[in-house]
Protein backbone atom coordinates (compact mmCIF):
# COMPACT_ATOMS: atom_id res chain seq x y z
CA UNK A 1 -1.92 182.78 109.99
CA UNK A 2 -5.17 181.12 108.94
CA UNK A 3 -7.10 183.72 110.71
CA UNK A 4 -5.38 186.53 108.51
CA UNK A 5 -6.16 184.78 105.34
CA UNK A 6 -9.63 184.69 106.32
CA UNK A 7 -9.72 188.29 107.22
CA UNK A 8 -7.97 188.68 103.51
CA UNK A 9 -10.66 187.17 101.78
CA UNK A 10 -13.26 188.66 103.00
CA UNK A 11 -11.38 192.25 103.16
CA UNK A 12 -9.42 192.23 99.67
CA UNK A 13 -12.63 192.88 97.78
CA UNK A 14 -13.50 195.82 99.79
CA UNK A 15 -9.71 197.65 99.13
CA UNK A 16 -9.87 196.50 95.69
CA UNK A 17 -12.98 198.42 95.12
CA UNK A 18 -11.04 201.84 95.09
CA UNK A 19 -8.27 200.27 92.87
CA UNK A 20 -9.82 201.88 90.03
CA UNK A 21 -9.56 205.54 91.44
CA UNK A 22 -5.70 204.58 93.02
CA UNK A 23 -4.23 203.83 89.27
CA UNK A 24 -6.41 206.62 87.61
CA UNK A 25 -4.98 209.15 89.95
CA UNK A 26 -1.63 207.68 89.51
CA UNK A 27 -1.82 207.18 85.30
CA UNK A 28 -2.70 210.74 85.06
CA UNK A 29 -0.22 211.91 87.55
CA UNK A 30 2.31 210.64 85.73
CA UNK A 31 0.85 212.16 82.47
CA UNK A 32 0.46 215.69 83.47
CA UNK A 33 4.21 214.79 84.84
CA UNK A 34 5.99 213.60 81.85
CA UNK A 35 4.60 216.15 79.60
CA UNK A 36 5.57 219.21 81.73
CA UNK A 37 8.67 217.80 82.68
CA UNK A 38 10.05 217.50 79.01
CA UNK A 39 8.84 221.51 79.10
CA UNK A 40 10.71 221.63 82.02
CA UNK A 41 13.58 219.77 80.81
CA UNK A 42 13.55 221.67 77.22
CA UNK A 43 14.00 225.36 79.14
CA UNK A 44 17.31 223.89 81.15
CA UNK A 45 19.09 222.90 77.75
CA UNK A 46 17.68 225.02 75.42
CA UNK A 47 16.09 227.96 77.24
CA UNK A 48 17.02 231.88 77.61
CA UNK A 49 17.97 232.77 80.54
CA UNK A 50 14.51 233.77 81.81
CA UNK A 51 12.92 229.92 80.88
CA UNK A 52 16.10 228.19 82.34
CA UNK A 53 15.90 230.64 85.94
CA UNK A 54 11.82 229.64 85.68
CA UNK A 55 12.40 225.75 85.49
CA UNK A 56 15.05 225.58 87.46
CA UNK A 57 13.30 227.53 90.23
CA UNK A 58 10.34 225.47 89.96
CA UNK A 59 12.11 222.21 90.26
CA UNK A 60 13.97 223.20 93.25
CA UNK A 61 10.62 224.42 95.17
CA UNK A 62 8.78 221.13 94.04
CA UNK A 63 12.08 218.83 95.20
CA UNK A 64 12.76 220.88 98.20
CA UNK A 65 9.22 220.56 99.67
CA UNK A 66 7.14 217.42 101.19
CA UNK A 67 4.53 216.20 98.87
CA UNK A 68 1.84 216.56 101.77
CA UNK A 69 2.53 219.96 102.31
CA UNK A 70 2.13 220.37 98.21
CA UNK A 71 -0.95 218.37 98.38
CA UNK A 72 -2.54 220.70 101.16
CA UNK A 73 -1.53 223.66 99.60
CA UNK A 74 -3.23 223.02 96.42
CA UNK A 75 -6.42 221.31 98.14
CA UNK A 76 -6.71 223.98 101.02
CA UNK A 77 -4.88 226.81 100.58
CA UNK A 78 -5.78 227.62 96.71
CA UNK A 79 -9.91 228.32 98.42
CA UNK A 80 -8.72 231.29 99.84
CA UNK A 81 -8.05 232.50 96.08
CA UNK A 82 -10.97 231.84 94.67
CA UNK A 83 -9.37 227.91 93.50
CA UNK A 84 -11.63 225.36 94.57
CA UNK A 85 -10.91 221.38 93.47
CA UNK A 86 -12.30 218.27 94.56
CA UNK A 87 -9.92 216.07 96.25
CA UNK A 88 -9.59 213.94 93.48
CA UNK A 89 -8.14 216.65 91.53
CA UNK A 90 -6.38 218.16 94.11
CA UNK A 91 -4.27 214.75 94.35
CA UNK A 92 -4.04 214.58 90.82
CA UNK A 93 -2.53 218.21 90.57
CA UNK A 94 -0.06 217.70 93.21
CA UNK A 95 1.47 214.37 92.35
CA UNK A 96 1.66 215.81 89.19
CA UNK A 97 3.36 218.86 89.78
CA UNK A 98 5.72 217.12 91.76
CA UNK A 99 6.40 214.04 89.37
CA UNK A 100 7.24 217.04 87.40
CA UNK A 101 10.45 218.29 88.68
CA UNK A 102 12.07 215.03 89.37
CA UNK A 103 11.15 213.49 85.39
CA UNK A 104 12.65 216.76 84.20
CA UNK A 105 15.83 215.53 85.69
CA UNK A 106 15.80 212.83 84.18
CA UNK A 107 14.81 213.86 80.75
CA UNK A 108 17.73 216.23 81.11
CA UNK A 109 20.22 213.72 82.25
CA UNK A 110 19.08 211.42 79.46
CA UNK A 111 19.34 214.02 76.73
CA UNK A 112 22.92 215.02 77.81
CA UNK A 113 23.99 211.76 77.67
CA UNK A 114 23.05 211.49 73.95
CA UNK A 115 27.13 212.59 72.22
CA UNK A 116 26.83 216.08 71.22
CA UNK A 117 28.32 215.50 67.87
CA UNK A 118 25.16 214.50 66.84
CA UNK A 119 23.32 217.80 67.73
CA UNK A 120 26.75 219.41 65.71
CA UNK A 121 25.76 216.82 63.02
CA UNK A 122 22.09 217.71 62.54
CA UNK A 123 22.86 221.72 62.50
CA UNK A 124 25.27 220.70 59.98
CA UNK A 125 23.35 219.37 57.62
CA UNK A 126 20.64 222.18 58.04
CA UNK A 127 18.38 221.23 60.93
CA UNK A 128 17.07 223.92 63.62
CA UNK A 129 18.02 223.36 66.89
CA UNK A 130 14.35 222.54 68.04
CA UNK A 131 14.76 220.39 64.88
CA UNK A 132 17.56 218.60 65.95
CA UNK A 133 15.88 218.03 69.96
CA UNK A 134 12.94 216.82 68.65
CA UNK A 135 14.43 214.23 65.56
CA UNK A 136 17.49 213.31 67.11
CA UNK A 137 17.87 213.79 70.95
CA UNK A 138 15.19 213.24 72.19
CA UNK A 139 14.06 209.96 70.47
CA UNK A 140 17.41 208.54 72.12
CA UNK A 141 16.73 210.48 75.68
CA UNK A 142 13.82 209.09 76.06
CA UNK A 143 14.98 205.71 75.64
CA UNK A 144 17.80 206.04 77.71
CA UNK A 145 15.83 207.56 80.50
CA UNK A 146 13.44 204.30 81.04
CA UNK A 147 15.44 202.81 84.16
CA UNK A 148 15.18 205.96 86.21
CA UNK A 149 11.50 207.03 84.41
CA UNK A 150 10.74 203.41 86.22
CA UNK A 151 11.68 203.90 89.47
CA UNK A 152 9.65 207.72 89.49
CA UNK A 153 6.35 205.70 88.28
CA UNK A 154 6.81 203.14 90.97
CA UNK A 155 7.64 206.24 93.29
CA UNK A 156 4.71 207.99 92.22
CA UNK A 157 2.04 205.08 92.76
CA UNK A 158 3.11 204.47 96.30
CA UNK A 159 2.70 208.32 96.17
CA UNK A 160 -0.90 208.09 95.54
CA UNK A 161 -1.94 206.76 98.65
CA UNK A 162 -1.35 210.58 100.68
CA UNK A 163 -4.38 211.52 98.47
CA UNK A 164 -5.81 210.02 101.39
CA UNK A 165 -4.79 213.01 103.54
CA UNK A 166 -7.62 214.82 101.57
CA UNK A 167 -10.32 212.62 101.02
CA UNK A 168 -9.35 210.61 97.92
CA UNK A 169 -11.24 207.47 98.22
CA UNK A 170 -8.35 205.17 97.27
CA UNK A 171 -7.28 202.05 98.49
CA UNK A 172 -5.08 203.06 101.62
CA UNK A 173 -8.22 204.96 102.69
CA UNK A 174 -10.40 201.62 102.13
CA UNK A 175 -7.86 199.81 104.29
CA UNK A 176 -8.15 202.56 106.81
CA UNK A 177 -11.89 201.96 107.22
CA UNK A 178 -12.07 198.73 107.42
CA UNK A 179 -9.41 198.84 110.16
CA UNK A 180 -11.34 201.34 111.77
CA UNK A 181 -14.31 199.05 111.32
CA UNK A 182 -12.73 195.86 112.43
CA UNK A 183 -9.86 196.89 114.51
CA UNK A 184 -7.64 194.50 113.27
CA UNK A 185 -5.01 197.25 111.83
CA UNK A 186 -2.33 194.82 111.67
CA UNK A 187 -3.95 192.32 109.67
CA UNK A 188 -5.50 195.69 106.81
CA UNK A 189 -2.56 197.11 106.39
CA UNK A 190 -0.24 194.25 105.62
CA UNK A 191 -2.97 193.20 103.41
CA UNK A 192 -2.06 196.38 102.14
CA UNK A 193 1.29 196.52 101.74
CA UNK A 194 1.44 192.98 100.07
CA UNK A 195 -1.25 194.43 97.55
CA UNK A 196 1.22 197.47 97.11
CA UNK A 197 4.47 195.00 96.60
CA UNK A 198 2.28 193.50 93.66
CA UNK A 199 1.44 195.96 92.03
CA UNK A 200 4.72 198.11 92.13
CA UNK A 201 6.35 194.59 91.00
CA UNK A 202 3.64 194.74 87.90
CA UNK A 203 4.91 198.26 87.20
CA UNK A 204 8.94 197.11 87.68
CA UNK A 205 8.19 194.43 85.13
CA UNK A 206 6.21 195.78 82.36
CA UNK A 207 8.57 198.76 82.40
CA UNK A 208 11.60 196.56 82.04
CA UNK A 209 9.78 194.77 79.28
CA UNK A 210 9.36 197.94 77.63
CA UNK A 211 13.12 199.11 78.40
CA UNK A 212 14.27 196.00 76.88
CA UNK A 213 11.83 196.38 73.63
CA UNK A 214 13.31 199.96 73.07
CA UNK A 215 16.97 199.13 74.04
CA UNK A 216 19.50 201.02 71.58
CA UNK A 217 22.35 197.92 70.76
CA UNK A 218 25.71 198.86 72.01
CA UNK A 219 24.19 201.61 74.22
CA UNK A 220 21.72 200.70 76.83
CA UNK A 221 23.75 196.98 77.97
């Protein structure tokens, strides 16, 4: 045990070195993700028939294929149309994309579990539907969908370390090389996994702070 927590010292500097690039890929990830899933989200309730047939088909391709396979399609299959991105933005794109489909869900879930007298309320009193969505739903929805937004961002930043796969210098790829360099792979990657456990347990908490600041009385205990 002592030798390992020599071996941590001296490596944790090293992985933490790419932390930088591991939550940057994972804070915009979950960007590009929120905002398209509320699109996403907005064309199952509210769309025609050709926006609700376009989200709904793109949610069930992005939930019904792996990640990886997302990943390479984007990073090494887009070249052959002319669509070349770095790895960084590769990652970025797919985790993205994907974080996508399953926060739409969400959103949805949330926003139908909002009493639809109150839509019937706001048309009443003159409000647009998009009116209504945006003043009344969804300020509710999006409080009500913080427990399982929580467990997609901690989803998504273990999710960031198959950027890897590509060439994203992030911190599973750091622990790689110094395990290739040192050849203690035991010791590396259960550095790495504790670091992982920490910070998903920094995400868990700050998230539940945050559900408990926004917490509707009556409705989300």
């Amino acid at each position: 045990m002592t030798d390992f927590f020599a071996f941590a010292a001296e490596a944790l500097p090293k992985i933490l070195q790419a932390l930088p690039v591991t939550l940057g890929l994972w804070v915009l990830a979950m960007l590009l993700g929120f905002m398209l899933g509320l699109v996403l989200a907005t064309g199952r309730l509210y769309g025609n028939r050709v926006a609700y047939g376009l989200a709904t088909g793109y949610i069930e391709i992005f939930r019904g294929t792996p990640m990886l396979v997302q990943m390479f399609f984007i990073y090494l299959g887009l070249p052959e149309i002319g669509i070349v991105l770095d790895p960084f933005m590769a990652a970025f794109i797919a985790i993205g994309l994907n974080s996508a489909a399953y926060q739409a869900e969400y959103f949805r879930g949330a926003v139908r579990s909002v009493p639809p007298g109150q839509m019937a309320a706001a048309r009443a009193i003159g409000m647009s539907q998009l009116a209504g969505f945006r003043y009344i739903l969804l300020p509710q929805a999006l409080r009500r969908v913080i427990p399982q937004w929580s467990n997609e961002a901690i989803i998504e930043l273990k999710y960031t370390s198959i950027a890897y796969a590509i060439g994203v210098v992030e911190i599973t790829s750091q622990a790689e090389k110094i395990g290739y360099t040192t050849f203690k792979f035991f010791d590396v990657f259960l550095l790495l996994a504790i670091i992982y456990v920490v910070l998903t347990g920094i995400v868990a908490q700050l998230l539940h702070v945050l559900e408990n600041a926004t917490a509707i009385p009556g409705v989300n205990r």
